[in-house]
C-alpha atoms as a PDB file:
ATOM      1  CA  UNK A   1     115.357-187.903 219.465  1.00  0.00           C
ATOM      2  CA  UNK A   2     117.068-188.828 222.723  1.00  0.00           C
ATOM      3  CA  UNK A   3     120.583-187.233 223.372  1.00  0.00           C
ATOM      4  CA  UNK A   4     123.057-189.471 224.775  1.00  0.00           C
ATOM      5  CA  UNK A   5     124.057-188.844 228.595  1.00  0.00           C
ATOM      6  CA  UNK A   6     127.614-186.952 228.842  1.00  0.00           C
ATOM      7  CA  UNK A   7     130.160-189.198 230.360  1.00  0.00           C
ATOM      8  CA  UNK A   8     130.715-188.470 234.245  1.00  0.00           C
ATOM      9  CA  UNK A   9     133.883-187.094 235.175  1.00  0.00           C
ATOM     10  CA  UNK A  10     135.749-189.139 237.464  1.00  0.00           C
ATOM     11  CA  UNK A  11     136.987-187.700 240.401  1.00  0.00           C
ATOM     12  CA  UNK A  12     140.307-186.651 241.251  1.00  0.00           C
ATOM     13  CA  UNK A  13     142.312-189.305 243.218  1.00  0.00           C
ATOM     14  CA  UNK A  14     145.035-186.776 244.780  1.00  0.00           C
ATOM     15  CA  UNK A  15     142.350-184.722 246.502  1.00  0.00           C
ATOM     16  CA  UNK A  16     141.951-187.664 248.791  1.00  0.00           C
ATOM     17  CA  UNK A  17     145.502-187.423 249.646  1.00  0.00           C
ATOM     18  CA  UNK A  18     145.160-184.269 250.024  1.00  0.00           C
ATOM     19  CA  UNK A  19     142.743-184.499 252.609  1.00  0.00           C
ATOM     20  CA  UNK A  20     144.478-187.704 254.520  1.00  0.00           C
ATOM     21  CA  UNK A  21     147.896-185.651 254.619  1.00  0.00           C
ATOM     22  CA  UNK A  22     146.279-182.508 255.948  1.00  0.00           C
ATOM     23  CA  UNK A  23     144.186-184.798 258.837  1.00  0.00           C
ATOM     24  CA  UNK A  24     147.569-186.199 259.392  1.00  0.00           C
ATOM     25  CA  UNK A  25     149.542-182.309 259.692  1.00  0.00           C
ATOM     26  CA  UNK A  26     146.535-181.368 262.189  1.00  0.00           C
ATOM     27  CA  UNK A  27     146.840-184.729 264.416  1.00  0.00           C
ATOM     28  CA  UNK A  28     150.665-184.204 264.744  1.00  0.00           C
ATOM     29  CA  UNK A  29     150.131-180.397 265.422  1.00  0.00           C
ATOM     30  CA  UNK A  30     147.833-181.446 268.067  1.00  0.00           C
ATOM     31  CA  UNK A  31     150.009-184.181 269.552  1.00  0.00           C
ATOM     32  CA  UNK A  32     153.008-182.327 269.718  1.00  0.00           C
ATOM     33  CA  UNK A  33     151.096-179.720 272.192  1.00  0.00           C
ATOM     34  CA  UNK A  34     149.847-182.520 274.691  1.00  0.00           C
ATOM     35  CA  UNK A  35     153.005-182.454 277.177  1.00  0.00           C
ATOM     36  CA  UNK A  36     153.724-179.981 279.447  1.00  0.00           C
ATOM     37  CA  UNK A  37     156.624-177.285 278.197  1.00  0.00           C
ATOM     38  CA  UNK A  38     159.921-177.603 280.249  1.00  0.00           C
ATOM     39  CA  UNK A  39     160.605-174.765 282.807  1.00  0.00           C
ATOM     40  CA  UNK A  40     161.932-171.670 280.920  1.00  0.00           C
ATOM     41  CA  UNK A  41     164.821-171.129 283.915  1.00  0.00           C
ATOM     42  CA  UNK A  42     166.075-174.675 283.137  1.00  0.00           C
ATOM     43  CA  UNK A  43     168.609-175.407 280.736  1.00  0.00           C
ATOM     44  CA  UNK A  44     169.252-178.670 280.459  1.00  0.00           C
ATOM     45  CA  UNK A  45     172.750-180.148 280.037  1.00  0.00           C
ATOM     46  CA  UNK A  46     174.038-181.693 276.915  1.00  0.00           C
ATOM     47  CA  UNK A  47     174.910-185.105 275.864  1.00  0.00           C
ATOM     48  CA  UNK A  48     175.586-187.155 272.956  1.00  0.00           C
ATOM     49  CA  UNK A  49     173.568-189.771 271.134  1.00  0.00           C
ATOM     50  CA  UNK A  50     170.640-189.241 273.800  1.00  0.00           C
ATOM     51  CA  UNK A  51     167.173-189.297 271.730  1.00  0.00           C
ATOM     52  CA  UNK A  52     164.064-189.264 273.726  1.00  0.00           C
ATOM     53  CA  UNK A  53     161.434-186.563 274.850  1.00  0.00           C
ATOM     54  CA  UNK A  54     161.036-184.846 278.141  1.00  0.00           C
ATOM     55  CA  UNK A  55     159.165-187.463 280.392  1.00  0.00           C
ATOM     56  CA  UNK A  56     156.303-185.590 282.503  1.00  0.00           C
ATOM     57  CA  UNK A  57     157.234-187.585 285.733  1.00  0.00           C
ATOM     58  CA  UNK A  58     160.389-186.163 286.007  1.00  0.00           C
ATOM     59  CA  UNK A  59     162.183-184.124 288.638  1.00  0.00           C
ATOM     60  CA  UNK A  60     163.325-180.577 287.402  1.00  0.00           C
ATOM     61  CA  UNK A  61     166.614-179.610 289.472  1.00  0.00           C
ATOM     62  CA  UNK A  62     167.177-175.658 289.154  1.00  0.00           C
ATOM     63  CA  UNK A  63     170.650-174.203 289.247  1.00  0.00           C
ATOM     64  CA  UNK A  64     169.917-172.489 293.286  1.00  0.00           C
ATOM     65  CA  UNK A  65     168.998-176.601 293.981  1.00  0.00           C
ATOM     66  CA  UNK A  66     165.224-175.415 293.570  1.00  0.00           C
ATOM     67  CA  UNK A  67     162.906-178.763 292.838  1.00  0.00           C
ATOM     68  CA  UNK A  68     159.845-178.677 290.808  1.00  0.00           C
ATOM     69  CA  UNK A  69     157.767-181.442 289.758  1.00  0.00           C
ATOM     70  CA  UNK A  70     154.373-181.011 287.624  1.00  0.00           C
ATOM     71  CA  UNK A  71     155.388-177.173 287.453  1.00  0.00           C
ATOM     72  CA  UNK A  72     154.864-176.777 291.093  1.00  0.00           C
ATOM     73  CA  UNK A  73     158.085-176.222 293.553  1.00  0.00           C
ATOM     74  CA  UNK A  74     158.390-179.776 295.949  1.00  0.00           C
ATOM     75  CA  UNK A  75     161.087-181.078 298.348  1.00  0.00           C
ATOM     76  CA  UNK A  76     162.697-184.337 298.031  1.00  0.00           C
ATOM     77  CA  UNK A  77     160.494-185.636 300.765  1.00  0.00           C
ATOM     78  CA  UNK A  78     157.178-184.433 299.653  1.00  0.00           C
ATOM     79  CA  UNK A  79     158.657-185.809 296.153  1.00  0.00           C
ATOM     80  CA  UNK A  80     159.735-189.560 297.425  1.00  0.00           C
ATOM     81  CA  UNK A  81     156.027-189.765 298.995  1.00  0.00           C
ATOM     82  CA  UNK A  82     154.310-188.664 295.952  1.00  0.00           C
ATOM     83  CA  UNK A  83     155.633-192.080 293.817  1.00  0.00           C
ATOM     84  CA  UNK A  84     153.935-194.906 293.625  1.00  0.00           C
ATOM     85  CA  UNK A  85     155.446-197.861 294.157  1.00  0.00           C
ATOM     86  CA  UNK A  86     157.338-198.981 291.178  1.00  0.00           C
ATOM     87  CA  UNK A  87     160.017-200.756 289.855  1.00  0.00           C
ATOM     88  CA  UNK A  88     160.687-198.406 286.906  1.00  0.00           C
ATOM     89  CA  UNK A  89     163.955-195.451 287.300  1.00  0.00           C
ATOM     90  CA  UNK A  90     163.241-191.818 288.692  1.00  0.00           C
ATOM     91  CA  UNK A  91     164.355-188.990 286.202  1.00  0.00           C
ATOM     92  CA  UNK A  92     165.630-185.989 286.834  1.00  0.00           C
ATOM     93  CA  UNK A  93     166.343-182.907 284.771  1.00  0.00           C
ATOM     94  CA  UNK A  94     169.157-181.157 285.958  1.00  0.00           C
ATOM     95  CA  UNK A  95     170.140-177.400 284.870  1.00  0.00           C
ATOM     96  CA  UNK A  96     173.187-176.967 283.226  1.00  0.00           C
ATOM     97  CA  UNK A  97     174.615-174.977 286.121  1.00  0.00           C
ATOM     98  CA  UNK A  98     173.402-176.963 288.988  1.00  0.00           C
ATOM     99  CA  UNK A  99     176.766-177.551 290.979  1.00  0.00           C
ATOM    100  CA  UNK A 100     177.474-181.534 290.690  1.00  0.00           C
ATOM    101  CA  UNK A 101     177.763-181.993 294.134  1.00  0.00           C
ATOM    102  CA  UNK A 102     173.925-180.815 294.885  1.00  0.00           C
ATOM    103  CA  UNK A 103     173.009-183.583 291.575  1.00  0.00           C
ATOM    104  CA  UNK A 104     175.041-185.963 293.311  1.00  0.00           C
ATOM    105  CA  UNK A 105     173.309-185.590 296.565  1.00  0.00           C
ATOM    106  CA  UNK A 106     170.016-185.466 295.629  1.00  0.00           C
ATOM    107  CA  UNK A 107     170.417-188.363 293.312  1.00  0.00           C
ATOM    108  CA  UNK A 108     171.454-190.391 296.391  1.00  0.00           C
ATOM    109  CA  UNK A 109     168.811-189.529 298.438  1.00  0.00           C
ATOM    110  CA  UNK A 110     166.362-190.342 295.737  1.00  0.00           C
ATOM    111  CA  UNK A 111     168.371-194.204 295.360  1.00  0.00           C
ATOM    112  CA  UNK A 112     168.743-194.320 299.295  1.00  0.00           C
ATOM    113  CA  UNK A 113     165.222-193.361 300.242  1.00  0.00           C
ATOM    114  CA  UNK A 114     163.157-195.033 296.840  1.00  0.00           C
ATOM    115  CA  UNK A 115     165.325-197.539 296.241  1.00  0.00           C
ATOM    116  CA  UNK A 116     165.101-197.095 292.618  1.00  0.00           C
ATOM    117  CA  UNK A 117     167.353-196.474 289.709  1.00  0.00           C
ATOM    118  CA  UNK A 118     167.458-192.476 288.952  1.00  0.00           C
ATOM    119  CA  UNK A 119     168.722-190.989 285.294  1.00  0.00           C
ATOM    120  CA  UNK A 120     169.463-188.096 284.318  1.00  0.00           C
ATOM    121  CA  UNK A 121     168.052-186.436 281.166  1.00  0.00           C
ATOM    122  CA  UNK A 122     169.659-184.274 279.114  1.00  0.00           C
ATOM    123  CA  UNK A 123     169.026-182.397 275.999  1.00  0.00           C
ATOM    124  CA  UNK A 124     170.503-184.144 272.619  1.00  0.00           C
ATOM    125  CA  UNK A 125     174.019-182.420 271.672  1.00  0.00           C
ATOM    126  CA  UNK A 126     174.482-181.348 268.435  1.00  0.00           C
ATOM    127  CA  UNK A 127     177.002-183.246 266.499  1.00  0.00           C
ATOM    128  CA  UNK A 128     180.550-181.617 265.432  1.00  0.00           C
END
């Protein structure tokens, strides 16, 4: 006598999602390490309703008026040679206590010599 074959047991949808979500956690885990950490001696200012992420072209303005760009200290002149020709603004990163008038300077220099559009970037404020 022949015995019937048991019925298969289906498997379990959810441990695909499972597996999707957790490729997904690693990817973003991954991603979120790609760009270059901001300067631990800079603290950037604050502003209001500014959302975006630290670009890794910009210029990092230290409170003593030091400049770094790609983690490695520059002058404004070695700076200004180093872009390409482009049409697109020049960011900088100023430190909180970077006296205005050294900002103001620079950022002048940059427009003068470039003849591009330079922004500042600041860190998001929190709301009140």
């Amino acid at each position: 006598m022949r015995l019937a074959p048991s019925p298969r047991a289906k498997p379990e949808p959810t441990i695909t999602l499972i597996n999707v979500v957790f490729l997904m956690l690693v990817f973003f885990l991954i991603a979120g390490q790609v760009a270059q950490p901001l300067d631990r001696d800079v603290q950037l200012v604050d502003a209001d309703s500014m959302a975006a992420r630290v670009p890794d072209d910009a210029l990092v303005m230290r409170a003593d008026g030091t400049l770094i760009w790609h983690g490695l200290a520059t002058t404004l002149t070695d700076f200004v040679a180093a872009q390409p020709d482009q049409t697109g603004a020049l960011r900088i990163l100023p430190d909180r206590y970077l006296p205005a008038r050294d900002l103001i300077a620079v950022a002048a220099a940059l427009r003068a010599q470039t003849g591009q559009d330079v922004r500042l970037v600041t860190r998001q404020g929190l709301a009140p």
